[in-house]
PDB file of N, CA and C in Angstrom:
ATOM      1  N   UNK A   1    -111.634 -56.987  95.351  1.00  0.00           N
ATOM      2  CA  UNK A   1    -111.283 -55.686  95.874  1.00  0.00           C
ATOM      3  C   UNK A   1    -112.582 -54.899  96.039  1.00  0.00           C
ATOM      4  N   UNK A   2    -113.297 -55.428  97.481  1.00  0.00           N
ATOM      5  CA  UNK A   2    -114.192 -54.274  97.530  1.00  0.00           C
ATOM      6  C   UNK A   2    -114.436 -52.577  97.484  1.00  0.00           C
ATOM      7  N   UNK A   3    -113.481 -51.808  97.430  1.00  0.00           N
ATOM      8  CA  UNK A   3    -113.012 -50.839  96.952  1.00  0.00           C
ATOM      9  C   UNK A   3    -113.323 -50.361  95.621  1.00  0.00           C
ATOM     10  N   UNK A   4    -113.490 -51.074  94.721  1.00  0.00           N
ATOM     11  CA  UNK A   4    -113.716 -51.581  93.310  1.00  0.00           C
ATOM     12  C   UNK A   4    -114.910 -50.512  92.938  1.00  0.00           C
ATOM     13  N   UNK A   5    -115.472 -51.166  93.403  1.00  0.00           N
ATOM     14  CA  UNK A   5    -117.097 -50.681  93.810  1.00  0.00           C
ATOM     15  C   UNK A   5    -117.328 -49.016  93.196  1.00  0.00           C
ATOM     16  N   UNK A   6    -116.417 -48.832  94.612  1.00  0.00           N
ATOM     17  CA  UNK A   6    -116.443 -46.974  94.891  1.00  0.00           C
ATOM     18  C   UNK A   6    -115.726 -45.678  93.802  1.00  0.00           C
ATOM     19  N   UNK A   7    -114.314 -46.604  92.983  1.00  0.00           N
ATOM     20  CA  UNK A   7    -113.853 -45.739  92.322  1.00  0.00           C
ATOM     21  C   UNK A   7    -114.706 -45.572  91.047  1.00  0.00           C
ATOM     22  N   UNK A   8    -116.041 -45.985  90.132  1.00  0.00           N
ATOM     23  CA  UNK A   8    -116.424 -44.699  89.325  1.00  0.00           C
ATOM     24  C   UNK A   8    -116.990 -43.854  89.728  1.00  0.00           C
ATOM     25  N   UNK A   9    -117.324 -43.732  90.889  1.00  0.00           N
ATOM     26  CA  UNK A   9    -117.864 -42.472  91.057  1.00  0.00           C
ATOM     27  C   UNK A   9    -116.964 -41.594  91.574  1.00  0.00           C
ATOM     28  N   UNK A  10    -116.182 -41.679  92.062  1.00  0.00           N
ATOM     29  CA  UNK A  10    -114.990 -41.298  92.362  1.00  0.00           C
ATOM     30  C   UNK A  10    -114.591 -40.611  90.694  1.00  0.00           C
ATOM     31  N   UNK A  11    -114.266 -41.351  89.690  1.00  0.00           N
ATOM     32  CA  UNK A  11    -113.610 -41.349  88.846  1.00  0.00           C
ATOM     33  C   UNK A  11    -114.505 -39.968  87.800  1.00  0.00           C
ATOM     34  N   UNK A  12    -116.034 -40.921  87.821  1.00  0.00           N
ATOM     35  CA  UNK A  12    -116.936 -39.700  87.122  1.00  0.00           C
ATOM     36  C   UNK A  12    -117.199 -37.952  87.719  1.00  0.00           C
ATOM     37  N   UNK A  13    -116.370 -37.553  88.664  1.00  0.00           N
ATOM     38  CA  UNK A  13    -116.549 -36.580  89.130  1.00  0.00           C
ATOM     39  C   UNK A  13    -115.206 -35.695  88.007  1.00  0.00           C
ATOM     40  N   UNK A  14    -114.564 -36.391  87.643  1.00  0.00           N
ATOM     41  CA  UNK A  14    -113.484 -35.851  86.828  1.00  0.00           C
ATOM     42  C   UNK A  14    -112.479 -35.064  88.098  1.00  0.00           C
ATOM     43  N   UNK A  15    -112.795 -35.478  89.019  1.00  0.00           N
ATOM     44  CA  UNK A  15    -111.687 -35.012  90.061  1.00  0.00           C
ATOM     45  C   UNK A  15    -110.607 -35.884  90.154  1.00  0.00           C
ATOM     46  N   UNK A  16    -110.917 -36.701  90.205  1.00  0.00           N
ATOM     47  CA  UNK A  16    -110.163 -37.985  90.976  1.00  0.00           C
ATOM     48  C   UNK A  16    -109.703 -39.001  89.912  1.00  0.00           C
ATOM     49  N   UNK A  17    -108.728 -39.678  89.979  1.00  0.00           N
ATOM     50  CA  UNK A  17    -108.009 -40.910  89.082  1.00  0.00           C
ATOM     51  C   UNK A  17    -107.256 -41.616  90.185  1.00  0.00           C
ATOM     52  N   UNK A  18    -107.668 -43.000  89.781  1.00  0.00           N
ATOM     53  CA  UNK A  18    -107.082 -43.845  90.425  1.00  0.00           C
ATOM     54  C   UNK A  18    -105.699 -43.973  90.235  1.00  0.00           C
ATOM     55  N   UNK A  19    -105.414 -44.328  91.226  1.00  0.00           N
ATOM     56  CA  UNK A  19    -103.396 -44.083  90.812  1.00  0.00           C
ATOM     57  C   UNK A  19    -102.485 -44.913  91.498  1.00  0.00           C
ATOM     58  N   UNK A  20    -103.272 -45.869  92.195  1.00  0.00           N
ATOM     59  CA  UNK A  20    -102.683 -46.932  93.293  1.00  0.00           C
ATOM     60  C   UNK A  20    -103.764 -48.378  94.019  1.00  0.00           C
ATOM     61  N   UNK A  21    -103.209 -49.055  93.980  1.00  0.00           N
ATOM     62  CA  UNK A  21    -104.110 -50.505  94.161  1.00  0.00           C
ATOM     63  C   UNK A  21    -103.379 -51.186  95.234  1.00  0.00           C
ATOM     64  N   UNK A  22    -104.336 -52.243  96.178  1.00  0.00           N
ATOM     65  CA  UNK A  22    -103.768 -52.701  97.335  1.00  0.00           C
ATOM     66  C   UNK A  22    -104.696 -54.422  97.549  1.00  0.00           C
ATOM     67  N   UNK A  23    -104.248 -55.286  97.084  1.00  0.00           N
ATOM     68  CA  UNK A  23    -104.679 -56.578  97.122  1.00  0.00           C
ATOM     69  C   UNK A  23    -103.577 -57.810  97.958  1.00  0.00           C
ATOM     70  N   UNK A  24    -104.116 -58.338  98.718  1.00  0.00           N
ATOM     71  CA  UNK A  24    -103.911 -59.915  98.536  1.00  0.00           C
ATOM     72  C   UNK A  24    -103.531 -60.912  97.800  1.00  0.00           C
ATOM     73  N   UNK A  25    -105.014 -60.901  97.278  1.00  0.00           N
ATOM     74  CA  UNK A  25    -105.209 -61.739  95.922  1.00  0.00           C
ATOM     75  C   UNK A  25    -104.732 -61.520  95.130  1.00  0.00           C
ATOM     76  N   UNK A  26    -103.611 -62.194  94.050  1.00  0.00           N
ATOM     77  CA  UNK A  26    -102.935 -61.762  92.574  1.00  0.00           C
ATOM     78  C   UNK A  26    -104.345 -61.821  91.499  1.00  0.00           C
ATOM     79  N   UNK A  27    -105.228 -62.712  91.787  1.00  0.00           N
ATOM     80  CA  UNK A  27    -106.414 -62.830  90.770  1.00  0.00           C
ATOM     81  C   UNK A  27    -107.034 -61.301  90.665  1.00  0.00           C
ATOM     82  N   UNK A  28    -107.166 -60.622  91.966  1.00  0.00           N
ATOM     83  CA  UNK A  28    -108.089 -59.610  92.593  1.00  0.00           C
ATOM     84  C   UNK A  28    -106.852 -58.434  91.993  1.00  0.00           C
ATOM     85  N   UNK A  29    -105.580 -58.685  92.456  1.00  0.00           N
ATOM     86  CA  UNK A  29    -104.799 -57.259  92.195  1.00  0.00           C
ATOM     87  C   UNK A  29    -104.705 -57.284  90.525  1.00  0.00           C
ATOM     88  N   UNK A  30    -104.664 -58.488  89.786  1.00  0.00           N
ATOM     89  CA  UNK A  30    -104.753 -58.840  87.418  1.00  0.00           C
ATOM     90  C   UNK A  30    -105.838 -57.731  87.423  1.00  0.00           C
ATOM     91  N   UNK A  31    -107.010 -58.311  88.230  1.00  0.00           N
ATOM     92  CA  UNK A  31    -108.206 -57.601  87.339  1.00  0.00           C
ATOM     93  C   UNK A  31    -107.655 -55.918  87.796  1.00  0.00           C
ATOM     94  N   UNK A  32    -107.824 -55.434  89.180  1.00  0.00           N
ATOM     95  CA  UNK A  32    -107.566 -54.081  89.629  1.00  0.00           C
ATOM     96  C   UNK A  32    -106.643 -53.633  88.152  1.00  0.00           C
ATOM     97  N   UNK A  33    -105.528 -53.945  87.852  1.00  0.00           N
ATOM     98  CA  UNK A  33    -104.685 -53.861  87.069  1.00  0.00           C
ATOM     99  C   UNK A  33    -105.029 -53.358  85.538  1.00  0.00           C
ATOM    100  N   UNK A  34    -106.259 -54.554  85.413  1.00  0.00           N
ATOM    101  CA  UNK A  34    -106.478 -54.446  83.790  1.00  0.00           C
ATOM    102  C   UNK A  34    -107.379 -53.157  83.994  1.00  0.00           C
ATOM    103  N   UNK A  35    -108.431 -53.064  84.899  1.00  0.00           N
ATOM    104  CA  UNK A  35    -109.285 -51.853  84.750  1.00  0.00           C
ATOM    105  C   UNK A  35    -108.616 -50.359  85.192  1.00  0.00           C
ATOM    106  N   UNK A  36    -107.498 -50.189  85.669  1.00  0.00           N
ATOM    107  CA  UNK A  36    -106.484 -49.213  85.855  1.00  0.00           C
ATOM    108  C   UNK A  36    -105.632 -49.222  85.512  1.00  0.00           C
ATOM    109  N   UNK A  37    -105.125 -49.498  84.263  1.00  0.00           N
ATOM    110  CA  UNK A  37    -103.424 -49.553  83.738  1.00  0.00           C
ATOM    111  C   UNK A  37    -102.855 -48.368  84.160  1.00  0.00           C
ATOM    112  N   UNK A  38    -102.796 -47.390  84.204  1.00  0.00           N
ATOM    113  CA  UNK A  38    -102.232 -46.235  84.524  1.00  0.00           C
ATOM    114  C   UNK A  38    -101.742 -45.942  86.011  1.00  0.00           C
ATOM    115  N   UNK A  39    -102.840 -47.472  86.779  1.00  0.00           N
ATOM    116  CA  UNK A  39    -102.651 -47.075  88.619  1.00  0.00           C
ATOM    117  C   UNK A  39    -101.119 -48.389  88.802  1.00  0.00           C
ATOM    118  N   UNK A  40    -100.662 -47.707  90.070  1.00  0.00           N
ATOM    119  CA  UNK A  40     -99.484 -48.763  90.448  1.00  0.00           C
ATOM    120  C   UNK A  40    -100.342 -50.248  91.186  1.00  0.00           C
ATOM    121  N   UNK A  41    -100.016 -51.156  90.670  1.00  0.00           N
ATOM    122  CA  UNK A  41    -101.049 -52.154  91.917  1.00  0.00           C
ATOM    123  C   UNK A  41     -99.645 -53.071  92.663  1.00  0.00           C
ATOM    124  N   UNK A  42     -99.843 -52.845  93.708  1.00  0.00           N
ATOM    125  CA  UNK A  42     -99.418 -53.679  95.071  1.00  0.00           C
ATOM    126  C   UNK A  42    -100.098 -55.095  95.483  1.00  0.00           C
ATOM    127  N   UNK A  43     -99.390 -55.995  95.576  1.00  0.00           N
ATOM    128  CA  UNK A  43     -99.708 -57.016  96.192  1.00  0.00           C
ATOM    129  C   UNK A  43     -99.076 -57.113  97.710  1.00  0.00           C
ATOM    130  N   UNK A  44     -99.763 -58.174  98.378  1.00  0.00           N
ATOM    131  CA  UNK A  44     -99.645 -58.554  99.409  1.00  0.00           C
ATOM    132  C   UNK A  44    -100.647 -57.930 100.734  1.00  0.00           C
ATOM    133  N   UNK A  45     -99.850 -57.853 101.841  1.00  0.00           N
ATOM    134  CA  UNK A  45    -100.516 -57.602 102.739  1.00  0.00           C
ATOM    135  C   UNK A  45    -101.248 -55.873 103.136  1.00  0.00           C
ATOM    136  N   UNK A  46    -102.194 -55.128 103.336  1.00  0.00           N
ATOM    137  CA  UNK A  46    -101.870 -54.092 103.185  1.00  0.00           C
ATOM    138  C   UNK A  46    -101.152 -53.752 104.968  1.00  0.00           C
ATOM    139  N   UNK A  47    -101.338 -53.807 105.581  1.00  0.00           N
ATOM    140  CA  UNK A  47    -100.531 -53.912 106.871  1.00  0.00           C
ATOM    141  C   UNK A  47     -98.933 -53.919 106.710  1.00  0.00           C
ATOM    142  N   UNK A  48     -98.369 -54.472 105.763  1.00  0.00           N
ATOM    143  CA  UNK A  48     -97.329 -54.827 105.491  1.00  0.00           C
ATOM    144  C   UNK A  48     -96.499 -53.483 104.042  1.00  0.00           C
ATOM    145  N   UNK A  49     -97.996 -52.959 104.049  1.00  0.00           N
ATOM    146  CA  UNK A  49     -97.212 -52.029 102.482  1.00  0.00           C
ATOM    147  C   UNK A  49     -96.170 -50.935 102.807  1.00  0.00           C
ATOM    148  N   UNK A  50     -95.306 -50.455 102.487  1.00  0.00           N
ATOM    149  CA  UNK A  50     -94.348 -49.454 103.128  1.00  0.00           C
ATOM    150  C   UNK A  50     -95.466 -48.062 101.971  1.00  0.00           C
ATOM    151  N   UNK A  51     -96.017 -47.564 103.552  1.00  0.00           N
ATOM    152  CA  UNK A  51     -96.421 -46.289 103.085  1.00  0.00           C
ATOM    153  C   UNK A  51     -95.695 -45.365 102.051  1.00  0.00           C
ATOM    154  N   UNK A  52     -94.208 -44.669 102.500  1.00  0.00           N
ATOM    155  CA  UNK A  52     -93.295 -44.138 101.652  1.00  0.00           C
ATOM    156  C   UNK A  52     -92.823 -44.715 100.602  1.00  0.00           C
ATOM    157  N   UNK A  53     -93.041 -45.695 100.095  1.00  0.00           N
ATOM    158  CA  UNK A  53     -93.097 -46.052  98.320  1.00  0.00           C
ATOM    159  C   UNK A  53     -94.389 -45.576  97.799  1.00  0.00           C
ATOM    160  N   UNK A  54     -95.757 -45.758  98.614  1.00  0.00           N
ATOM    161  CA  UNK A  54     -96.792 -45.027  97.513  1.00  0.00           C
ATOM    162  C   UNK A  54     -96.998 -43.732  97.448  1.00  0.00           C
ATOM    163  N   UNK A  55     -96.527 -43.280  98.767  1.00  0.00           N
ATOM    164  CA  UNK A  55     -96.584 -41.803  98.826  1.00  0.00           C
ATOM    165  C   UNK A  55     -95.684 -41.196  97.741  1.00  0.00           C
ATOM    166  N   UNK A  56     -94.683 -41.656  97.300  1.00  0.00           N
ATOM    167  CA  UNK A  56     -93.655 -41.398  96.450  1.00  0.00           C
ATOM    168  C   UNK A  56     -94.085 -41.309  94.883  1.00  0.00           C
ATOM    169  N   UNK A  57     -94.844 -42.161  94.536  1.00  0.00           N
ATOM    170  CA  UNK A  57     -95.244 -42.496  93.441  1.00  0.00           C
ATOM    171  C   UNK A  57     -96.121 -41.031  92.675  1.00  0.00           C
ATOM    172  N   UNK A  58     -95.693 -41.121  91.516  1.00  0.00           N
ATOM    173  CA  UNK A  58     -96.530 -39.829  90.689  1.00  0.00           C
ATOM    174  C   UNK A  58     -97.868 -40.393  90.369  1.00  0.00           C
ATOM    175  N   UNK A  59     -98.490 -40.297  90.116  1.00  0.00           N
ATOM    176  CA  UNK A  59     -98.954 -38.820  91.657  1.00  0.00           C
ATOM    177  C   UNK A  59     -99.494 -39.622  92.843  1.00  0.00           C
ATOM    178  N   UNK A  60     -98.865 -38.812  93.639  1.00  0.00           N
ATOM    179  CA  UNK A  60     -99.332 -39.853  95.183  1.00  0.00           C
ATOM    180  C   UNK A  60    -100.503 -39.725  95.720  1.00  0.00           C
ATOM    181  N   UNK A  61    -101.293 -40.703  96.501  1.00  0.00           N
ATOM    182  CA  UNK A  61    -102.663 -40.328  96.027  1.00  0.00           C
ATOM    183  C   UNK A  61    -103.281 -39.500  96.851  1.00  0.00           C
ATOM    184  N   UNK A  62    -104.059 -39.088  96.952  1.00  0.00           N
ATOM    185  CA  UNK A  62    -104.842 -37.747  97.588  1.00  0.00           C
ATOM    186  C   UNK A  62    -106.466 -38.613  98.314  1.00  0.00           C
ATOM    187  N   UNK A  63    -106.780 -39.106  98.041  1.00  0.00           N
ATOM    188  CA  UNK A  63    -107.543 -39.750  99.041  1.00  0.00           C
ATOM    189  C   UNK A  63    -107.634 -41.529  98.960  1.00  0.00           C
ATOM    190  N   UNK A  64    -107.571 -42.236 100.012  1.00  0.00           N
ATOM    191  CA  UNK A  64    -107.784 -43.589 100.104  1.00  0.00           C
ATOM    192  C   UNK A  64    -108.698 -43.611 100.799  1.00  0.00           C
ATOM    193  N   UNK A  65    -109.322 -44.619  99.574  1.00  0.00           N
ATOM    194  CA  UNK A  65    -110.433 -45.888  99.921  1.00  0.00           C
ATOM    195  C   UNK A  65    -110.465 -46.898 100.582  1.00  0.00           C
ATOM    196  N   UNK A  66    -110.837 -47.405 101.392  1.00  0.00           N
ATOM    197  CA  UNK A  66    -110.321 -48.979 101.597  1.00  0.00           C
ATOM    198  C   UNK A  66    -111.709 -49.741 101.806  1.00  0.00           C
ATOM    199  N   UNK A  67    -111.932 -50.726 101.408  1.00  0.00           N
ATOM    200  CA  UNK A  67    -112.681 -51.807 101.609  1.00  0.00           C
ATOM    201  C   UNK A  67    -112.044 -53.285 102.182  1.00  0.00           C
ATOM    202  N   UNK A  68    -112.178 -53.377 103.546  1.00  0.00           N
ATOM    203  CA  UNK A  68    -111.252 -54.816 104.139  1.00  0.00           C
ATOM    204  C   UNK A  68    -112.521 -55.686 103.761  1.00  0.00           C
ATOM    205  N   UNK A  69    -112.035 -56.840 103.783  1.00  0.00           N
ATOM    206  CA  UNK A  69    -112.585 -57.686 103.527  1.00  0.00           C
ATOM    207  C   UNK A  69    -113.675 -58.579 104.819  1.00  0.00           C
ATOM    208  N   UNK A  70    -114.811 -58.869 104.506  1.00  0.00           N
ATOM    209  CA  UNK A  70    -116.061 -58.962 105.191  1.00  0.00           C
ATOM    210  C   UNK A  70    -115.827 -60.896 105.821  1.00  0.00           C
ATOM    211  N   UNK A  71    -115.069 -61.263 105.314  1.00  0.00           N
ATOM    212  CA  UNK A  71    -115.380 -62.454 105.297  1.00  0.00           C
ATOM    213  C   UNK A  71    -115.594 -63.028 106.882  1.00  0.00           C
ATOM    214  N   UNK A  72    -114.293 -62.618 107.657  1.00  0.00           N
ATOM    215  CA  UNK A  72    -115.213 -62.593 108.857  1.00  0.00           C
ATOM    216  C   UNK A  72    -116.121 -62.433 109.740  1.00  0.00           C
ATOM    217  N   UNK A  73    -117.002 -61.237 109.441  1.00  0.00           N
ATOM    218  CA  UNK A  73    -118.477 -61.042 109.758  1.00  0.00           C
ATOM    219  C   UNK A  73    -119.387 -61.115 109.214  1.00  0.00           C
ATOM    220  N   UNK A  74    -119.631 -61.129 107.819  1.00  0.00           N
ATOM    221  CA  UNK A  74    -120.217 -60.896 106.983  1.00  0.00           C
ATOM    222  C   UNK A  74    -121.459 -62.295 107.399  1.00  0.00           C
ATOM    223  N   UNK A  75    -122.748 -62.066 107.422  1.00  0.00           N
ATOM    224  CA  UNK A  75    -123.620 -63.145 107.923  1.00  0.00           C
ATOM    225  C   UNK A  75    -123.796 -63.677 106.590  1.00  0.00           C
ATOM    226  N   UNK A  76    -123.579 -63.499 105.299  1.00  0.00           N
ATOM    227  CA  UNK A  76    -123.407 -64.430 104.814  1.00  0.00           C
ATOM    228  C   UNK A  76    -122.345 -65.744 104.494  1.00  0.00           C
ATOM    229  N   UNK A  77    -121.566 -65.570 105.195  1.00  0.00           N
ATOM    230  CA  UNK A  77    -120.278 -66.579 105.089  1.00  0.00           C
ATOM    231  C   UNK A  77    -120.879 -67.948 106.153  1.00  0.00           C
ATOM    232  N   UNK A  78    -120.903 -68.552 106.128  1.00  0.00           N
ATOM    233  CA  UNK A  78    -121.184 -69.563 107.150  1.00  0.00           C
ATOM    234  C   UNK A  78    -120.333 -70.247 108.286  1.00  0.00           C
ATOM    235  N   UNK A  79    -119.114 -69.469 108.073  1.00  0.00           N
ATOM    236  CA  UNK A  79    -117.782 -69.462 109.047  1.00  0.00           C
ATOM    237  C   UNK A  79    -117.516 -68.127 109.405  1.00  0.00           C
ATOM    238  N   UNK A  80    -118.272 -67.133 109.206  1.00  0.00           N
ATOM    239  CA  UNK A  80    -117.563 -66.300 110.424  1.00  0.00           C
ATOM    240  C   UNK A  80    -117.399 -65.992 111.816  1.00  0.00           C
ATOM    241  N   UNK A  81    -116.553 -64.842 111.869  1.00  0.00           N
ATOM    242  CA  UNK A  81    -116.481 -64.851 113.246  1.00  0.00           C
ATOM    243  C   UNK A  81    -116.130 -63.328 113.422  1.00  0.00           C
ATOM    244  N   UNK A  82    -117.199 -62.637 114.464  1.00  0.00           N
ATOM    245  CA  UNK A  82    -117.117 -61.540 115.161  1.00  0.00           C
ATOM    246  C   UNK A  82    -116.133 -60.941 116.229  1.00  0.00           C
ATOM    247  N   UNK A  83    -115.133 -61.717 116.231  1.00  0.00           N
ATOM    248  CA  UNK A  83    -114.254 -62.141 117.540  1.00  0.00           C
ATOM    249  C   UNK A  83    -113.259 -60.584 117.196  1.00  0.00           C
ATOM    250  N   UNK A  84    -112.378 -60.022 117.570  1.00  0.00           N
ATOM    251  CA  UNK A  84    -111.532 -59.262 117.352  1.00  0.00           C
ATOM    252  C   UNK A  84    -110.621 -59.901 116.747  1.00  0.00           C
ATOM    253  N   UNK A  85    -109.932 -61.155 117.569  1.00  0.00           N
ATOM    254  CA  UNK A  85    -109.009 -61.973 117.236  1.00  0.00           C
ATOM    255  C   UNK A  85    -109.036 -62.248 115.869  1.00  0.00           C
ATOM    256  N   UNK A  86    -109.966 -62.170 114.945  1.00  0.00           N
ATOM    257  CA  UNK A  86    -110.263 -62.779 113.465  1.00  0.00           C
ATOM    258  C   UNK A  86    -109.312 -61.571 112.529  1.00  0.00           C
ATOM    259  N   UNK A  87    -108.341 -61.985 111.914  1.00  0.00           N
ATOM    260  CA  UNK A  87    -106.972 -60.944 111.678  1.00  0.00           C
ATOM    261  C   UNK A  87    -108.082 -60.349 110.360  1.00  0.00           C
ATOM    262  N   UNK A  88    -108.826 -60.652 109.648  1.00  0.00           N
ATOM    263  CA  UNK A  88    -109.638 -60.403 108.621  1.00  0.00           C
ATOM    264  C   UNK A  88    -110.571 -59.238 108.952  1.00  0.00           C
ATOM    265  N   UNK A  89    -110.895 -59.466 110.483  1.00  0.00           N
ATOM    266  CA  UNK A  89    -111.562 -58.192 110.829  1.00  0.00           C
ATOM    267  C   UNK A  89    -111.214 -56.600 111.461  1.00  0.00           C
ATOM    268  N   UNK A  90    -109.884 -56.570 111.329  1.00  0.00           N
ATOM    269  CA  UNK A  90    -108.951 -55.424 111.737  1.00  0.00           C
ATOM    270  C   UNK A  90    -108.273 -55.094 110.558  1.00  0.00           C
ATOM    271  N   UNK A  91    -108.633 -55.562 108.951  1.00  0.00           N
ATOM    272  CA  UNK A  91    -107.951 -54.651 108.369  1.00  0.00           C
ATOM    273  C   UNK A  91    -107.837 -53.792 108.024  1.00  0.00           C
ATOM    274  N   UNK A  92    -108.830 -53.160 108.610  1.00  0.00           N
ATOM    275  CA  UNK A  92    -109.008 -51.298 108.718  1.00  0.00           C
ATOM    276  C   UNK A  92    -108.068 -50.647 108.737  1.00  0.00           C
ATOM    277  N   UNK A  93    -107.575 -51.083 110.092  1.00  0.00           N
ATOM    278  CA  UNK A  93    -106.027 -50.442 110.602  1.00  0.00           C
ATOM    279  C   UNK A  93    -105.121 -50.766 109.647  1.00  0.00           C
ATOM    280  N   UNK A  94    -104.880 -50.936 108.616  1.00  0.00           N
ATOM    281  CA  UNK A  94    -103.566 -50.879 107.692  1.00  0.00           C
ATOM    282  C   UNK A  94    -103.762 -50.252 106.709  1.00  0.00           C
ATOM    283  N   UNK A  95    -105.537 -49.480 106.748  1.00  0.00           N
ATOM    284  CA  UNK A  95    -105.986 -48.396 105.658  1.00  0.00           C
ATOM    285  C   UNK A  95    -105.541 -47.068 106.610  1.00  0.00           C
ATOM    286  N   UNK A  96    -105.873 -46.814 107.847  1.00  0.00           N
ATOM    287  CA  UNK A  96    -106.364 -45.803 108.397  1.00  0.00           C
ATOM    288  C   UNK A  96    -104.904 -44.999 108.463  1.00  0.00           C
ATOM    289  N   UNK A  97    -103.833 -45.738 109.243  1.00  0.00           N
ATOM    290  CA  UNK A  97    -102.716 -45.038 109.237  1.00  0.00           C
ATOM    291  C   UNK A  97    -101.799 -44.745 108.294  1.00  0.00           C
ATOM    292  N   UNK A  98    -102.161 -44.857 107.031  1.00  0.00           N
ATOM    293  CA  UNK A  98    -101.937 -44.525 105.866  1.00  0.00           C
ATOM    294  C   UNK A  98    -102.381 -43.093 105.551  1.00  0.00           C
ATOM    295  N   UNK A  99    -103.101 -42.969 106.400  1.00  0.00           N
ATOM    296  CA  UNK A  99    -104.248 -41.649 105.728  1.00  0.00           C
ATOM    297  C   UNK A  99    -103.524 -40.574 107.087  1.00  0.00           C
ATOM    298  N   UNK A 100    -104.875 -39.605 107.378  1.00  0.00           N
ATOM    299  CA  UNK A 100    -104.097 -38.379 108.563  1.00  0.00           C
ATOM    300  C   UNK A 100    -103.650 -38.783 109.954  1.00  0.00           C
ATOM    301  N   UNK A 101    -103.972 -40.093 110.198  1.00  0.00           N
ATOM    302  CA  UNK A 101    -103.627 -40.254 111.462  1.00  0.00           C
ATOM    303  C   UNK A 101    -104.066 -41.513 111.904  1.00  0.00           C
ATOM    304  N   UNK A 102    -103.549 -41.947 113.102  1.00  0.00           N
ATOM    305  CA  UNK A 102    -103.550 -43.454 114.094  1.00  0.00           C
ATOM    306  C   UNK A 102    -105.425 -42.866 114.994  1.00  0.00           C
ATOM    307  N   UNK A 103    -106.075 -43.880 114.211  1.00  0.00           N
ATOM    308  CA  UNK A 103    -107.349 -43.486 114.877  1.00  0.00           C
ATOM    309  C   UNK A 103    -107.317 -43.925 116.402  1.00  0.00           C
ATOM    310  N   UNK A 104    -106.247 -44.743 116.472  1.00  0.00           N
ATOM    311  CA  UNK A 104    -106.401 -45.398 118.472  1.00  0.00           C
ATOM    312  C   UNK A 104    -105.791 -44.217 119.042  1.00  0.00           C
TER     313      UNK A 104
END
């Protein structure tokens, strides 16, 4: 969960608490889990998450992070691919319209 990354500083501002998690990976969503017991963690697709269950959730969260995953461009992978078509490289869009609006 590249996302990971971003929430202590997030966290050390004493503004902010994590309160919701969004993985794939069950390995990736255990750990999210163990270092946030207090946050809800979601598996599966985030494209696929029904916005109105997290929005629902106490407390619903007030800003999202997202980190999609690099594996398709990333020049260190030795299989990627820059293509649009690469479903790995559009998972932006299942952060963005979550948030204020459809950036297209």
């Amino acid at each position: 969960m590249a996302s990971e990354a971003f929430l202590p500083g997030f966290e050390a501002t004493g503004e902010f608490e994590v309160v919701a998690g969004v993985d794939l990976l069950g390995d990736r969503l255990e750990t999210f889990c163990a270092n946030h017991a207090a946050a809800n963690g979601y598996g599966g697709d985030i494209r696929a998450l029904d916005i109105d269950a997290l929005l629902s959730d106490a407390p619903p969260p007030f800003v999202v992070i997202g980190g999609p995953p690099c594996q398709g461009f990333s020049s260190l992978r030795p299989f990627r691919n820059i293509e649009w078509n690469d479903p790995r490289n559009n998972l932006w869009g299942g952060v963005l319209p979550s948030g204020s609006g459809d950036p297209t």
